[in-house]
Protein backbone atom coordinates (compact mmCIF):
# COMPACT_ATOMS: atom_id res chain seq x y z
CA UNK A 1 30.72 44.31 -49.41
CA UNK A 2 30.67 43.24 -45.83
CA UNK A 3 34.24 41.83 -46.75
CA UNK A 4 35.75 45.15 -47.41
CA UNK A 5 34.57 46.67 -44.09
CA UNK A 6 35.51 44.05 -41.76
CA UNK A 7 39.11 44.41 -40.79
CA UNK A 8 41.61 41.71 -41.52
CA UNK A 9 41.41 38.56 -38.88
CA UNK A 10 45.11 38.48 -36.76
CA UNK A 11 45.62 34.84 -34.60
CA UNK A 12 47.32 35.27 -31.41
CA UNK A 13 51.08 36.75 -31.49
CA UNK A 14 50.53 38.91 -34.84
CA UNK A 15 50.82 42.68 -34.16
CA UNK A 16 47.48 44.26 -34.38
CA UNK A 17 48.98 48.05 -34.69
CA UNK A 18 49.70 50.44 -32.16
CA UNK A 19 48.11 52.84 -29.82
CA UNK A 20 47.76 56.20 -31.38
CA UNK A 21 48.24 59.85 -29.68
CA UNK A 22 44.19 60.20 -30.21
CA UNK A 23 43.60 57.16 -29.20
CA UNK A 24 46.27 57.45 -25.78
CA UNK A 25 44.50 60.54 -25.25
CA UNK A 26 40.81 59.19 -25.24
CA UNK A 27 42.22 56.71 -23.39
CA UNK A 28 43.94 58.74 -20.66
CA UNK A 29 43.23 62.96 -21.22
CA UNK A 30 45.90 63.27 -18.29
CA UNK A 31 48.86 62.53 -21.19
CA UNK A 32 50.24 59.81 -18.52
CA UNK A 33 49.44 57.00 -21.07
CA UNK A 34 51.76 57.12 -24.17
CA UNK A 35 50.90 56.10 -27.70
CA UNK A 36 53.17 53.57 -29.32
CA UNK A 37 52.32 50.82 -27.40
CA UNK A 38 51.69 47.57 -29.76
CA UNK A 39 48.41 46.05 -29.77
CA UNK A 40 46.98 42.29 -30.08
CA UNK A 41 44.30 40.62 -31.74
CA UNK A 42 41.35 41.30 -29.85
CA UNK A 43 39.36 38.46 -28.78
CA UNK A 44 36.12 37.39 -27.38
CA UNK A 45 34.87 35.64 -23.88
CA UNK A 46 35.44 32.12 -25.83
CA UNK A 47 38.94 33.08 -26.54
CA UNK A 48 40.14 34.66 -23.69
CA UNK A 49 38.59 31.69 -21.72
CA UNK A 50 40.43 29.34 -23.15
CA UNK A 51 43.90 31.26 -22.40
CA UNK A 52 42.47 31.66 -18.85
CA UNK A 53 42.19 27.72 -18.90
CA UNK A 54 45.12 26.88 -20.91
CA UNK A 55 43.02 24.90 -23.34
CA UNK A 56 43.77 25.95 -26.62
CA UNK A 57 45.39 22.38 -27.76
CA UNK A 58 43.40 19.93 -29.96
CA UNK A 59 41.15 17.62 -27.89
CA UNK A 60 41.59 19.60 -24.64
CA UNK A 61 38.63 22.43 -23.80
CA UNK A 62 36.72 24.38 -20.83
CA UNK A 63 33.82 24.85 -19.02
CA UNK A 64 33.10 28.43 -18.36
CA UNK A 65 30.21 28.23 -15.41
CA UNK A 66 28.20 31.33 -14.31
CA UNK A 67 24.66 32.56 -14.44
CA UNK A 68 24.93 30.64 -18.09
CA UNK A 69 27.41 28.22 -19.10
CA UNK A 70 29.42 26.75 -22.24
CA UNK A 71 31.57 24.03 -23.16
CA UNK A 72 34.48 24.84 -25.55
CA UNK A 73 36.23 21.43 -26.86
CA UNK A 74 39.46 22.25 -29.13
CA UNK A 75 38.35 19.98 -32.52
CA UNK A 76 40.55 17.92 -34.61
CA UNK A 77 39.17 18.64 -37.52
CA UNK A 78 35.60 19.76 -39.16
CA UNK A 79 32.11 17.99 -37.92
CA UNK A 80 30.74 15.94 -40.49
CA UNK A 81 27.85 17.86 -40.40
CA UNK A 82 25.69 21.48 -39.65
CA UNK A 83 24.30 20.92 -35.88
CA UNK A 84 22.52 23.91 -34.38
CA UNK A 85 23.13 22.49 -30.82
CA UNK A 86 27.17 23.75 -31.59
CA UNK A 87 28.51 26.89 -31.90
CA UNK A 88 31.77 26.75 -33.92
CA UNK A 89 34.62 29.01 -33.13
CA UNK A 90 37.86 29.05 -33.19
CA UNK A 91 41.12 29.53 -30.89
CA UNK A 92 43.58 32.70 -30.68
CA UNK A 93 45.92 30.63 -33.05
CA UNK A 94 43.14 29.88 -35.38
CA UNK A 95 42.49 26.35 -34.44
CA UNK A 96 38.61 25.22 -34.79
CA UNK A 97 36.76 24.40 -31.48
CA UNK A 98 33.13 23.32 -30.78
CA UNK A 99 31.19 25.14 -27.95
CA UNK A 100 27.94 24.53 -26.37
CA UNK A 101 25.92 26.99 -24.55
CA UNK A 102 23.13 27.17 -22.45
CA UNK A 103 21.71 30.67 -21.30
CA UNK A 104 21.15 28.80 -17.68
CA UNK A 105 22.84 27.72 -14.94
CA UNK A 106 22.82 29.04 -11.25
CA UNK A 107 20.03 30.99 -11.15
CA UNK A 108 17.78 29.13 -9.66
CA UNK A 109 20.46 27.15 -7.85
CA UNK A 110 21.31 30.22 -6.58
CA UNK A 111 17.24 30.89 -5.34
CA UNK A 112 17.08 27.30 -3.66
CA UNK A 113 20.46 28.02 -1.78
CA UNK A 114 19.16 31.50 -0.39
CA UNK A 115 15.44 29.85 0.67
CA UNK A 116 17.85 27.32 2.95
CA UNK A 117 19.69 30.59 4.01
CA UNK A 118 16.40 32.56 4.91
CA UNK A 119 15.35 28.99 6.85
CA UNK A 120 18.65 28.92 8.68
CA UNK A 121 17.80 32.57 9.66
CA UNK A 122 15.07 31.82 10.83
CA UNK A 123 15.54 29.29 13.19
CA UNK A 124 17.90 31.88 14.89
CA UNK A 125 21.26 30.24 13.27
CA UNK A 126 22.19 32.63 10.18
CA UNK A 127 25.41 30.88 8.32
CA UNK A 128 27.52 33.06 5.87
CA UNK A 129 27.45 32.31 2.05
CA UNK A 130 30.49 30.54 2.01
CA UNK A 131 29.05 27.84 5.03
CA UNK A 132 25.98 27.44 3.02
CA UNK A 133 26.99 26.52 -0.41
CA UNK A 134 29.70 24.75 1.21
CA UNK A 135 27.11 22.62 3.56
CA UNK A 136 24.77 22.24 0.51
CA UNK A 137 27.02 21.19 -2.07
CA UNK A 138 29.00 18.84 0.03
CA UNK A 139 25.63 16.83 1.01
CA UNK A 140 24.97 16.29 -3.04
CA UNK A 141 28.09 14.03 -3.04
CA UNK A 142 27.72 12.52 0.60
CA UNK A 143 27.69 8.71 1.03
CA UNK A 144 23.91 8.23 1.79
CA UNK A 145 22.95 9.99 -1.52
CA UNK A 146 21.49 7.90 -4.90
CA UNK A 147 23.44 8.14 -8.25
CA UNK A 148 20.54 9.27 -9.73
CA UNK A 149 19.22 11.64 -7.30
CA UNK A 150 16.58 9.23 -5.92
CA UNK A 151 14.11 9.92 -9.00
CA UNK A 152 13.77 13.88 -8.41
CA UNK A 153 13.90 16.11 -11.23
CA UNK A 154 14.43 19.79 -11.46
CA UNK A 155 14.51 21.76 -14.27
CA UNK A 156 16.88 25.14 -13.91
CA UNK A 157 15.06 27.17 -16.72
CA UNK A 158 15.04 30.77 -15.62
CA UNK A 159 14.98 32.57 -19.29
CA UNK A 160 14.33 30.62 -22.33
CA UNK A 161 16.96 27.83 -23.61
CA UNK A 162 17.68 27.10 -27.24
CA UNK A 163 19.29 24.02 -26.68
CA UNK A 164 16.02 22.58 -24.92
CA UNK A 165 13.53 24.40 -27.47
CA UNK A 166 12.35 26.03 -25.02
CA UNK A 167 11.40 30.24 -25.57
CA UNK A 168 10.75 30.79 -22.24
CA UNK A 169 11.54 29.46 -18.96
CA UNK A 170 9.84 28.22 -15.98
CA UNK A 171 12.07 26.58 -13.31
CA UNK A 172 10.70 23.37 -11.98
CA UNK A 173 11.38 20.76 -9.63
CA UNK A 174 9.37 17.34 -9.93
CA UNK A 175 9.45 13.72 -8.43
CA UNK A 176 7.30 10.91 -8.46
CA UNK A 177 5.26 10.00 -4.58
CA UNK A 178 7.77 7.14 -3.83
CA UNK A 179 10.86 9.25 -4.85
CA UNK A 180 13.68 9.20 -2.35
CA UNK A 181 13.44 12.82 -0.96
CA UNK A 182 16.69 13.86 1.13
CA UNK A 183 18.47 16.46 0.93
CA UNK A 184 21.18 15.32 -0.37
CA UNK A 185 18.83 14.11 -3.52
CA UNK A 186 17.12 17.40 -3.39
CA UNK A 187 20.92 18.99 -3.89
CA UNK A 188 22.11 16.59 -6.44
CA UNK A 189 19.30 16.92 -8.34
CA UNK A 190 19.57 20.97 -8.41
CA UNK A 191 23.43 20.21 -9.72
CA UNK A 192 22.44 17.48 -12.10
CA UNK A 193 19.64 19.87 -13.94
CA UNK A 194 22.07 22.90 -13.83
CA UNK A 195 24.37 20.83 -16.04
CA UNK A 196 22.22 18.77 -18.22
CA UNK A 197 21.42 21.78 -20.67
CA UNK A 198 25.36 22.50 -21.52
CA UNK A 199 25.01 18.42 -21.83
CA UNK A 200 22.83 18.53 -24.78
CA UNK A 201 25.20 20.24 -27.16
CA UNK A 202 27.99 18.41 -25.03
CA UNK A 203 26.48 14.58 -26.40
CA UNK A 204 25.98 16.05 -30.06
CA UNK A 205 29.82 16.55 -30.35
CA UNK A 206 31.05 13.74 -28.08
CA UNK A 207 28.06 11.18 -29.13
CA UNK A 208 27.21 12.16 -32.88
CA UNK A 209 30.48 13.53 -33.81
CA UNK A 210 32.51 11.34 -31.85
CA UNK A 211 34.82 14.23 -30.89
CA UNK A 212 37.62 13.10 -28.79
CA UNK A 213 38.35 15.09 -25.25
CA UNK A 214 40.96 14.21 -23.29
CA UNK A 215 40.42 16.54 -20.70
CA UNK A 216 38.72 19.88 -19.47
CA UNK A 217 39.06 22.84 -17.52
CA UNK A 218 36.61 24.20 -15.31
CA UNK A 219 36.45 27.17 -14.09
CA UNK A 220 34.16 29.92 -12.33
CA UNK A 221 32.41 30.14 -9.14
CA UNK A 222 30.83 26.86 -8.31
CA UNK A 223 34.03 25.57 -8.57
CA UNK A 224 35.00 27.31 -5.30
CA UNK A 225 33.63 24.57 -3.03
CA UNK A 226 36.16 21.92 -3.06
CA UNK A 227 35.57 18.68 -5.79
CA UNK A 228 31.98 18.91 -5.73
CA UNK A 229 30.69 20.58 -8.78
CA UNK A 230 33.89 19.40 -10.18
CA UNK A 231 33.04 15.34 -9.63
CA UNK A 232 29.31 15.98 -10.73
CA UNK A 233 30.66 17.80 -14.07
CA UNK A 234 33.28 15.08 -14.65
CA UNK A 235 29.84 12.37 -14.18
CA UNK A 236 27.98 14.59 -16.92
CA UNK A 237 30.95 14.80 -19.85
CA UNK A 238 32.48 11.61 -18.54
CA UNK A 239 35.69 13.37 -18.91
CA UNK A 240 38.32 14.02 -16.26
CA UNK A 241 37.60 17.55 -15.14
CA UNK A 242 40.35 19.69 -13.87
CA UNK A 243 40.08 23.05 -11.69
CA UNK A 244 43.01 25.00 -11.73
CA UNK A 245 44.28 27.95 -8.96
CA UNK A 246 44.01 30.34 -11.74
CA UNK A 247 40.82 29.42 -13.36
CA UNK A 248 39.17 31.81 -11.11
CA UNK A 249 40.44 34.80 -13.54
CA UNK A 250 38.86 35.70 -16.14
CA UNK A 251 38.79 37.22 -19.84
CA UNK A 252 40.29 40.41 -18.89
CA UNK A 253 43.17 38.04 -17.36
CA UNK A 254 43.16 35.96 -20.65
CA UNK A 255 43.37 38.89 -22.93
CA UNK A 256 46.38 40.45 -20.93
CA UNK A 257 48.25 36.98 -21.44
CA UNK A 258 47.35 37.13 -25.16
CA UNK A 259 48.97 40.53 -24.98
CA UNK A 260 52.12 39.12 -23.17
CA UNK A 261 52.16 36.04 -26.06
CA UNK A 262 53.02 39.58 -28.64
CA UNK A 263 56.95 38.98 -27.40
CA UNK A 264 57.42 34.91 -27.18
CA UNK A 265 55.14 34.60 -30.86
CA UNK A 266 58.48 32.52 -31.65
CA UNK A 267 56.95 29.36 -29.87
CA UNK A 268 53.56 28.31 -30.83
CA UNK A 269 50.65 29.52 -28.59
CA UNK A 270 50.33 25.92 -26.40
CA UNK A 271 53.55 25.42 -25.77
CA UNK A 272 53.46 29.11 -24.58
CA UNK A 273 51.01 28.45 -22.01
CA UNK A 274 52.53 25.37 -21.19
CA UNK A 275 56.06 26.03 -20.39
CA UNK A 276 55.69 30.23 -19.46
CA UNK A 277 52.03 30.72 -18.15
CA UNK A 278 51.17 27.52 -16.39
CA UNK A 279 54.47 25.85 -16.12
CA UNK A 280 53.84 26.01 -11.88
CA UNK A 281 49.75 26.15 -11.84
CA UNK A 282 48.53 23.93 -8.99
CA UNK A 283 45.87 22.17 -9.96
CA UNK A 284 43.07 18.96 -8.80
CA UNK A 285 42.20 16.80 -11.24
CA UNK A 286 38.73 14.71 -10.26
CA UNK A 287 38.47 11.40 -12.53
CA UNK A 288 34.74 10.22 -13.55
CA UNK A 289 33.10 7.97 -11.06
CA UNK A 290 31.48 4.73 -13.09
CA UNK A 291 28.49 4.92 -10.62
CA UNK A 292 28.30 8.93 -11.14
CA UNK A 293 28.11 8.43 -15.03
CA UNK A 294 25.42 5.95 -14.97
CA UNK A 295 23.42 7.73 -12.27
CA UNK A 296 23.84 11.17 -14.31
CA UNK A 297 22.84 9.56 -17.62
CA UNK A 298 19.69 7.79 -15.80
CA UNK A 299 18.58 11.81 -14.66
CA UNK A 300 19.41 12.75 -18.17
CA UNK A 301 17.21 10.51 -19.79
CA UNK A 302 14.56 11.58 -17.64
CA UNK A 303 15.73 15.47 -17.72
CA UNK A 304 15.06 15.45 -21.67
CA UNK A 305 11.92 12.83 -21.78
CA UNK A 306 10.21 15.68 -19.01
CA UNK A 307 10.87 18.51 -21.01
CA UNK A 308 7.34 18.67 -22.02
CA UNK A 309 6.52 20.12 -18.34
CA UNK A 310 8.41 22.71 -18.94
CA UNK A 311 6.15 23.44 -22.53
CA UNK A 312 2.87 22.83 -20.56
CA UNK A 313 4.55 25.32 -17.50
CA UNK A 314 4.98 27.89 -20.14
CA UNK A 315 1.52 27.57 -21.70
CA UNK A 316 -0.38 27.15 -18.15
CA UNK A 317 1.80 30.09 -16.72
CA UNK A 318 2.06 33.27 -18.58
CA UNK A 319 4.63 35.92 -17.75
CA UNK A 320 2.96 38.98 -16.57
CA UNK A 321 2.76 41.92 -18.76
């Protein structure tokens, strides 16, 4: 039985064994590494995220953003019911948590930032990476911008996306003739699409479920540019959205601190993080704009009501062989 081969599940601060001579010696055939040493639970991305964000109490979670992105909301207790738009896992204590994810994110972001780059380069001005993003991302919040990106639409679909029903992808961008093109629409609307897909598994647990969140974590590279992805995200979720100093590590990071937790396991794993890990973290804390909200759930409802484009994109424009 599947049972019987699958070793025993360990939460966080439970010796998982100990390093063996074979396995010190695959490890490190010089003999510098010496077996003995005690071993934790393994754990996955969602699990070492959520040390890297210091979200592993109930009703806190984090937003892992890359070329895909999830959610992870720590859950007070079961969801009334089986919804295929959530992922259920669970913390390194053993504590249930809900994630969404979407397969995309900032790939073609990423394509629309390097065609201004190439233009910039062209006119004889080349900018570095940082400068661009930076100039870009900062114009998608600027005063002169609408709430809901002026009626433009773009649709971020690289591969395909489960949560959309889509198989395939086809990235998009779309507006009406008397849409408000600027460029500070143009970039809004490129943020607003990148996060509406995490959004649909997002509404199932906060809007069906009625799954409580008191705050989030975000971390990853978009976060880099000062408050801007950050006060969009916080608009989506309508959630205070915090970015910590040391959100920018990663699993490898997380997994290290799970292996640290091994020798304070006398405390439980949130107060852990709490007083030893994050006691002196500095982070920024952006609060959800009312404007922002209603100007993100206005694209939304025109993000999801458009999604046939994306269908008649992936009939009328076949992937070469």
């Amino acid at each position: 039985k599947l049972e019987d081969l699958l070793p025993e599940p360990l939460v966080a601060g439970t010796p998982a064994g100990e390093l063996t001579e074979e396995g010190a010696k695959l490890l490190d055939p010089t003999g510098t590494l010496q077996p003995g040493i005690t071993l934790a639970p393994p754990e996955g991305d969602a699990g070492t995220g959520m040390m890297a964000t210091n979200s592993v109490r109930k009703r806190t979670g984090n937003v892992s953003a890359g070329t895909s992105i999830f959610a992870t909301v720590v859950l007070e207790g079961k969801l009334k019911a089986l919804h295929p738009e959530v992922d259920l896992v669970t913390t390194p204590a053993g504590d249930l948590a809900g994630m969404s994810h979407a397969n995309n994110f900032t790939s073609d972001l990423n394509a629309w930032v390097g065609l201004f780059g190439q233009f910039a380069e062209a006119l004889g001005h080349p900018v570095d990476a940082g400068t661009l993003y930076g100039t870009l991302f900062r114009a998608a919040i600027a005063d002169d911008v609408d709430a809901n990106c002026g009626g433009l639409l773009n649709y971020p679909f690289r591969s395909g996306e489960f949560l959309a029903g889509l198989p395939e992808g086809r990235p998009l961008f779309a507006r009406k003739p008397e849409a408000r093109m600027t460029l500070g629409n143009f970039m809004r609307a490129q943020l607003f699409g990148a996060f509406s897909p995490v959004k649909i598994g997002m509404d199932v647990m906060t809007k069906d479920e009625h799954v409580q969140v008191d705050s989030l974590v975000g971390h990853g590279g978009i976060f880099t540019t000062p408050k801007v992805a950050q006060k969009i995200l916080a608009a989506a979720f309508d959630t205070p959205i915090k970015v910590m100093a040391t959100a920018a590590e990663g699993g490898a990071w997380g997994m290290a601190v799970l292996g640290d937790y091994l020798w304070h396991a006398d405390e439980g794993l949130a107060d852990y993080l709490d007083n030893r890990v994050f006691a002196d973290a500095e982070s920024v804390t952006e609060i959800p704009d009312e404007k922002d909200v209603e100007g993100f759930e206005d694209f939304f409802a025109r993000f999801r009501a458009g999604l046939p484009i994306e269908h008649a994109a992936i009939a009328a424009i076949p992937l070469e062989d």
